[in-house]
N, C-alpha and C. Protein backbone atom coordinates (compact mmCIF):
# COMPACT_ATOMS: atom_id res chain seq x y z
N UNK A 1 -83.50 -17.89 68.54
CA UNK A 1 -82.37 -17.50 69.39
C UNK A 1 -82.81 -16.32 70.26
N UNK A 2 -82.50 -16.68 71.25
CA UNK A 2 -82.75 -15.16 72.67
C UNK A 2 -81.59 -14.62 72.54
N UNK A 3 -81.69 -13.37 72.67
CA UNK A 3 -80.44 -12.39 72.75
C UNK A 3 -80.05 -12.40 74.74
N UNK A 4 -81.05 -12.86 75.44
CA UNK A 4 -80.66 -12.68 76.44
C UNK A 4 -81.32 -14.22 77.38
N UNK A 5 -80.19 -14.78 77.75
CA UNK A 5 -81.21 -16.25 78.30
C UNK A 5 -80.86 -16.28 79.48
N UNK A 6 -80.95 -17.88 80.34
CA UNK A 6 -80.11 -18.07 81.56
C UNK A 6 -79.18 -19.18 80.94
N UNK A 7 -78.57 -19.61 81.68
CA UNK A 7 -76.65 -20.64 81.56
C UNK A 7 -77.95 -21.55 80.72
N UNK A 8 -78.69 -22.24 80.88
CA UNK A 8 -79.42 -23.46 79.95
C UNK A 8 -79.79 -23.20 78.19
N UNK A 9 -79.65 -21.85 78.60
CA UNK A 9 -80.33 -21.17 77.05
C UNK A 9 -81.52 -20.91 76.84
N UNK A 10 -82.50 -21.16 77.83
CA UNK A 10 -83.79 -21.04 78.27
C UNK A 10 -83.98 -19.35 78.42
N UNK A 11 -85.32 -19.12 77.29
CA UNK A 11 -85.58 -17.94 77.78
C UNK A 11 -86.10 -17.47 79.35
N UNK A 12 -85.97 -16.14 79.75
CA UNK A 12 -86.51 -15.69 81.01
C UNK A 12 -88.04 -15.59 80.85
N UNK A 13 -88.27 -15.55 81.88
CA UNK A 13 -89.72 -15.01 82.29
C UNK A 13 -89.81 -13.23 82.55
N UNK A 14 -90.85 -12.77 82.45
CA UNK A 14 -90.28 -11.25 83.09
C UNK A 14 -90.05 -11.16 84.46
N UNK A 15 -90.58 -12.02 85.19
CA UNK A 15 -89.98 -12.27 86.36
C UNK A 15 -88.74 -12.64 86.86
N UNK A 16 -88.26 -13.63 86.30
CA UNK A 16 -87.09 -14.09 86.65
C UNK A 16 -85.76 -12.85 85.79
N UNK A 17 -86.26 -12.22 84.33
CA UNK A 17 -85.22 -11.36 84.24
C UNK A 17 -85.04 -10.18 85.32
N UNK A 18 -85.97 -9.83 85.78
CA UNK A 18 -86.09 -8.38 86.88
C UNK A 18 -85.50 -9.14 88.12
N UNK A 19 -85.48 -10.46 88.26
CA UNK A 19 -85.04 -11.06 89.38
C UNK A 19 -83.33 -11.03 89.79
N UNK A 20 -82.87 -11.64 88.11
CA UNK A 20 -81.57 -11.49 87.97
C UNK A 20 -81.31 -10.32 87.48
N UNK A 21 -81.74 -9.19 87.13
CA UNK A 21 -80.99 -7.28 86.86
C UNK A 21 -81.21 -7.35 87.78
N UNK A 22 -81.72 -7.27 88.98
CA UNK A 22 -82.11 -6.50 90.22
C UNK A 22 -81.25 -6.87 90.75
N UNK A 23 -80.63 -8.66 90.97
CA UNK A 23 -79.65 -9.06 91.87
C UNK A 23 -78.32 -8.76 91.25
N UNK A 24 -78.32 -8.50 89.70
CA UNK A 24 -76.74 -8.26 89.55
C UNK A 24 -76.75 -6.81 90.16
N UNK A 25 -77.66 -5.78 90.15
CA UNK A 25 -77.53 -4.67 90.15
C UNK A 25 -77.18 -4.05 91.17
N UNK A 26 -77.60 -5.20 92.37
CA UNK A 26 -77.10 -4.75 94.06
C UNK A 26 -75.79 -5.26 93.97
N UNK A 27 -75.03 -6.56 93.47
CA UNK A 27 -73.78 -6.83 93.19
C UNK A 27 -72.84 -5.50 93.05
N UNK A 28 -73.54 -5.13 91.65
CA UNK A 28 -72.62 -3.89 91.52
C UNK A 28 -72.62 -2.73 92.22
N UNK A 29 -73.45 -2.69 93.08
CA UNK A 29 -73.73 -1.27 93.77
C UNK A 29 -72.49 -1.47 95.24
N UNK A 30 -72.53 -3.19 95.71
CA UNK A 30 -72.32 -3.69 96.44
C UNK A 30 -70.20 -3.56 96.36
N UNK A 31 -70.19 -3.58 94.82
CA UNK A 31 -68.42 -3.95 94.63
C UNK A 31 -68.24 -1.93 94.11
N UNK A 32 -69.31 -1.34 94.89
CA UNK A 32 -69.04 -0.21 94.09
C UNK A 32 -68.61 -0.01 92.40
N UNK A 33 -69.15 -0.54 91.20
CA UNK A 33 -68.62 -0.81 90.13
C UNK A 33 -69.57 0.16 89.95
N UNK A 34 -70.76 0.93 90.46
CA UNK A 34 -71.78 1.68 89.91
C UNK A 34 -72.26 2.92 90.78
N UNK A 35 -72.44 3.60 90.44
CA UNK A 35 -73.16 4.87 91.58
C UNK A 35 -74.29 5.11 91.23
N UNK A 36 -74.87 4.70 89.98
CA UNK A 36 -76.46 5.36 89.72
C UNK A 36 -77.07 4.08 89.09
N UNK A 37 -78.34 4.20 90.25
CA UNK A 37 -79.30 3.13 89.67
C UNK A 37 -79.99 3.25 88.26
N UNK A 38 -80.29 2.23 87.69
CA UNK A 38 -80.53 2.11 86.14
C UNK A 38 -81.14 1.07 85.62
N UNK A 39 -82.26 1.22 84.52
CA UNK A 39 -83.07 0.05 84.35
C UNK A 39 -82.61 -0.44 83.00
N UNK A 40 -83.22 -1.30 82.87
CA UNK A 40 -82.27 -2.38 81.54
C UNK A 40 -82.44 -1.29 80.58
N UNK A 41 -84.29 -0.73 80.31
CA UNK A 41 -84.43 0.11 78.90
C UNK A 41 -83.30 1.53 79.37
N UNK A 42 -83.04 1.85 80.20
CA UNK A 42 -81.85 2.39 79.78
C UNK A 42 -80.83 2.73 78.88
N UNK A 43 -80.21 1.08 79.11
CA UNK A 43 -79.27 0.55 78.10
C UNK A 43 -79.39 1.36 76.38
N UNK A 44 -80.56 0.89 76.38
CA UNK A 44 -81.05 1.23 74.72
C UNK A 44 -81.09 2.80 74.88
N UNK A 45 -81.28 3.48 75.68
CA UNK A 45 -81.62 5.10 75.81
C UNK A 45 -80.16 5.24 75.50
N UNK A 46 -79.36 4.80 76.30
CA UNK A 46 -77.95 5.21 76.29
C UNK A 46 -77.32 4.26 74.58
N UNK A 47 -77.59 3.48 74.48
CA UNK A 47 -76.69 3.35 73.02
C UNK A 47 -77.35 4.44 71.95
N UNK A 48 -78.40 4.74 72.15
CA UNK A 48 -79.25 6.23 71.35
C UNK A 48 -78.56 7.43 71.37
N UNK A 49 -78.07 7.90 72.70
CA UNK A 49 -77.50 8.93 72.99
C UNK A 49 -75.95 9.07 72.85
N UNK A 50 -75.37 7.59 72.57
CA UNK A 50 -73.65 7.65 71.99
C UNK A 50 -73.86 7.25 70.73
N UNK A 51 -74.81 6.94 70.16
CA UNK A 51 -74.86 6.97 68.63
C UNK A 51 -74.94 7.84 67.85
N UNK A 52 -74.26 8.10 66.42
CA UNK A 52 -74.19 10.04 65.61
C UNK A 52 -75.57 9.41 65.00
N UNK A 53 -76.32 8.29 64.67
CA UNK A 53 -76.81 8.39 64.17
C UNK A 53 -78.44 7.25 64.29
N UNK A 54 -79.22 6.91 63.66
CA UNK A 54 -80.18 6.03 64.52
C UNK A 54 -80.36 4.77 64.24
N UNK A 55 -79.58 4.23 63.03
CA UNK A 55 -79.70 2.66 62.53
C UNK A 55 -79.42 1.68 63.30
N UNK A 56 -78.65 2.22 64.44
CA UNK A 56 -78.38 0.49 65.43
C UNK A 56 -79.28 0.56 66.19
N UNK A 57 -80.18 1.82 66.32
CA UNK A 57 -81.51 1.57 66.91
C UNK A 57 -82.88 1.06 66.37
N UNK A 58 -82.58 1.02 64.55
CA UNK A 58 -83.29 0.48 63.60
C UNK A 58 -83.99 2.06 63.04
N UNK A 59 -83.44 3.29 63.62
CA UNK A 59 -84.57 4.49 63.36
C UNK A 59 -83.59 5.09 62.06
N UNK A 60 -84.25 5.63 61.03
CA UNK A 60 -83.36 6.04 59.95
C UNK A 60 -84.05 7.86 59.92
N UNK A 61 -84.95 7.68 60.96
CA UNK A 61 -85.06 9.55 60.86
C UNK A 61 -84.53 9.69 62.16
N UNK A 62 -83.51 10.89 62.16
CA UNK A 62 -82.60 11.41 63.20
C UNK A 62 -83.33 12.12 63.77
N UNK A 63 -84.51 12.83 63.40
CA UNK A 63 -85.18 13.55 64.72
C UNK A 63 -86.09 12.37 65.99
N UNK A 64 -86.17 10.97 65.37
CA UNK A 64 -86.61 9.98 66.28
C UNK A 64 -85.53 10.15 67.22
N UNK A 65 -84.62 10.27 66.74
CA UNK A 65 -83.16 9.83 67.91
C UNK A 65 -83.29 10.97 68.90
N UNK A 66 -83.35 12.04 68.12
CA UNK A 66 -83.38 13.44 69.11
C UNK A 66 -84.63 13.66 70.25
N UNK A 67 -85.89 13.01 69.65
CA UNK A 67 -86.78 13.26 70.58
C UNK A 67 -86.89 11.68 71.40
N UNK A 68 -86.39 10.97 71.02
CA UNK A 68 -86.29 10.15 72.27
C UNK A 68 -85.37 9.10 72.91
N UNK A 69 -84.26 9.60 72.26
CA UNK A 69 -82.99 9.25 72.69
C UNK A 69 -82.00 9.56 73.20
N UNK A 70 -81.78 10.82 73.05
CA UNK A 70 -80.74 11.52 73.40
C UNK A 70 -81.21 12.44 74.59
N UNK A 71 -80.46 11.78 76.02
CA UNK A 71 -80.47 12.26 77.24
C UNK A 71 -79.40 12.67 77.98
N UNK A 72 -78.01 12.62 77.33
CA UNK A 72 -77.31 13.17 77.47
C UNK A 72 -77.11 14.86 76.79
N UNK A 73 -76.05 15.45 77.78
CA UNK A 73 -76.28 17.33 77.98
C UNK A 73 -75.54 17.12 76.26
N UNK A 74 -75.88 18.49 75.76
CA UNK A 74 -75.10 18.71 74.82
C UNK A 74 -73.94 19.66 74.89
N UNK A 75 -72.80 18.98 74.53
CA UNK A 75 -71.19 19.95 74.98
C UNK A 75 -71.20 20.67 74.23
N UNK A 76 -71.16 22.26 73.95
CA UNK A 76 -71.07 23.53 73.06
C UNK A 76 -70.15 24.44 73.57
N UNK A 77 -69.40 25.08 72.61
CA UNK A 77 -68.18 25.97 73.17
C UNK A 77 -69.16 27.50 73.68
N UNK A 78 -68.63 28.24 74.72
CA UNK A 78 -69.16 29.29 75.12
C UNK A 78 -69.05 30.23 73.88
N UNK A 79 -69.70 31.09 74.24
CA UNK A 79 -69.77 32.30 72.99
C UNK A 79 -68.75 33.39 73.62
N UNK A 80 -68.23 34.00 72.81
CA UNK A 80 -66.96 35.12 73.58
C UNK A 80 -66.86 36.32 72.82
């Protein structure tokens, strides 16, 4: 089973997947649904960085997550 195919169920080529992200990706730029360009491994950067923890990334040491997942700022209250 492919986690990611075309309508036949046929896996992609790496060509043809960069063919179709690239063309959905002007779609969305196109219906304004997006403002910042972004590559598929992204995706995985970003489920890293909304995850508390690293198992849906398969990582069970949390400093994996920290050194290469988490690219979002960290929110901290000011000091007063």
């Amino acid at each position: 089973m492919y986690l990611v195919c075309q309508p036949d169920g046929q896996p992609y080529t790496a060509g043809g997947f960069r063919a179709a992200f690239g063309e959905h990706m002007r779609e969305c730029f196109a219906k304004k649904a997006i403002e910042q360009r972004f590559t598929f491994q992204d995706l995985r950067a970003k489920s890293g960085s909304d995850s508390r923890d690293g198992r849906l990334l398969g990582h069970f040491d949390k400093r994996t997550l920290q050194r290469v997942y988490r690219r979002k700022p960290e929110h901290v209250d000011p000091v007063r």
